[in-house]
C-alpha atoms as a PDB file:
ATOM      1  CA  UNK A   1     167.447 133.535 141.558  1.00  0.00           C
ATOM      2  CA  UNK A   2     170.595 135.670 141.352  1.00  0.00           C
ATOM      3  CA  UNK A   3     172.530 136.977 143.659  1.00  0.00           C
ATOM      4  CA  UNK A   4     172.289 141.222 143.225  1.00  0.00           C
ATOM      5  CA  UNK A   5     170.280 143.477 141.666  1.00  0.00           C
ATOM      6  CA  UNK A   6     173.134 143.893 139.275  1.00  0.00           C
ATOM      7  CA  UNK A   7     173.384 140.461 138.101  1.00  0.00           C
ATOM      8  CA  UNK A   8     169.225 140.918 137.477  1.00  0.00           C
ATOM      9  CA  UNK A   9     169.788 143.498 135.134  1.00  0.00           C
ATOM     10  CA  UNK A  10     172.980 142.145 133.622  1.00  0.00           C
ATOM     11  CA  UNK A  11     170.715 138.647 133.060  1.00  0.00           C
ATOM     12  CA  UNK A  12     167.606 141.172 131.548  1.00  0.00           C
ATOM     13  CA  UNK A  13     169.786 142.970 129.341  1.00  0.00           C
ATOM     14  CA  UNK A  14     171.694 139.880 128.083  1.00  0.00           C
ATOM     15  CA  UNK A  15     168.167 138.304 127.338  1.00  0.00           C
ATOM     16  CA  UNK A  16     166.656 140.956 125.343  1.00  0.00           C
ATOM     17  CA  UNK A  17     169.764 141.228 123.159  1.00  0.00           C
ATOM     18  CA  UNK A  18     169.470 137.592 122.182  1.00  0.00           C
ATOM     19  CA  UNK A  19     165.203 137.919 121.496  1.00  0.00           C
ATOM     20  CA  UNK A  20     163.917 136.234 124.258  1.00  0.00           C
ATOM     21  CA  UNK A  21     160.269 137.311 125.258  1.00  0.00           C
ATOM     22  CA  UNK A  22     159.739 139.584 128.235  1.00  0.00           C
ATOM     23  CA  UNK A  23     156.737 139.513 129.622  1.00  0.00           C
ATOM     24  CA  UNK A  24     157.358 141.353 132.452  1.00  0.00           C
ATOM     25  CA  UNK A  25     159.434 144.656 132.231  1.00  0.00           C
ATOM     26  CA  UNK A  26     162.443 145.123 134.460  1.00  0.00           C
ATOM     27  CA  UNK A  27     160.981 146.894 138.276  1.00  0.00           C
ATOM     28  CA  UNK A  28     162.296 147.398 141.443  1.00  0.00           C
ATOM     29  CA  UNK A  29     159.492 145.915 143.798  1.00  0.00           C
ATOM     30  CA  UNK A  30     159.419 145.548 147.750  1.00  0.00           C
ATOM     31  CA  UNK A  31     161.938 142.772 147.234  1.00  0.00           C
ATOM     32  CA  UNK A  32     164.023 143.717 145.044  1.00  0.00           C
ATOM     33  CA  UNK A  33     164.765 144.218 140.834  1.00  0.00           C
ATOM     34  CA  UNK A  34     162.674 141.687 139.418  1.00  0.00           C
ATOM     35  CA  UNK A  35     161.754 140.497 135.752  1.00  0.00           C
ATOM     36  CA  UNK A  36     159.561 137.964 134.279  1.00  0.00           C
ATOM     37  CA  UNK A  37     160.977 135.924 131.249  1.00  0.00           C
ATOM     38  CA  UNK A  38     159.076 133.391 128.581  1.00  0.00           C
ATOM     39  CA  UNK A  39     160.646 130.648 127.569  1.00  0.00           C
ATOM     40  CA  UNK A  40     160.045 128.880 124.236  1.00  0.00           C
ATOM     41  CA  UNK A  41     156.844 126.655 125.802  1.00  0.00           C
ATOM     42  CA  UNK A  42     155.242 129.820 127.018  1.00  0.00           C
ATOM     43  CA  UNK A  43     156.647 129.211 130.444  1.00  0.00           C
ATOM     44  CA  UNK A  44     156.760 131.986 132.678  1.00  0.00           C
ATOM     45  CA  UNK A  45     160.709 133.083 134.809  1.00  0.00           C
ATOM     46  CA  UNK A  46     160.455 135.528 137.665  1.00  0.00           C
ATOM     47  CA  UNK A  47     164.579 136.216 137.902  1.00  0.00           C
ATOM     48  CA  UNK A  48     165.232 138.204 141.397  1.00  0.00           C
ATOM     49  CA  UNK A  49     167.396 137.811 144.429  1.00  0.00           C
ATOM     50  CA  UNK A  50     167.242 135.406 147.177  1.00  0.00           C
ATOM     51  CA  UNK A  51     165.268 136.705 150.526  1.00  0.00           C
ATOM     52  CA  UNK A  52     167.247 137.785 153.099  1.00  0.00           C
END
């Protein structure tokens, strides 16, 4: 988690740049701007805020 919608799409855009797999493009969804990430193993990262 991050702590605005800005630092979720700072964090997405910094990723791409440097390869790493998206598997989930970045949406706004009823919580927030959300992402989901891959790491090397094939292990899934849902980056988004904190709930309120």
């Amino acid at each position: 988690m991050v702590e605005n919608d800005a630092a979720v799409e700072r964090l997405y855009d910094a990723w791409r740049r440097v390869g790493v797999t998206i598997e989930q493009k970045l949406m706004t969804a009823v919580f927030g701007r959300t992402f989901v990430a891959l790491d090397p193993d094939g292990h899934r990262f849902r980056v988004c805020t904190p709930d309120d």
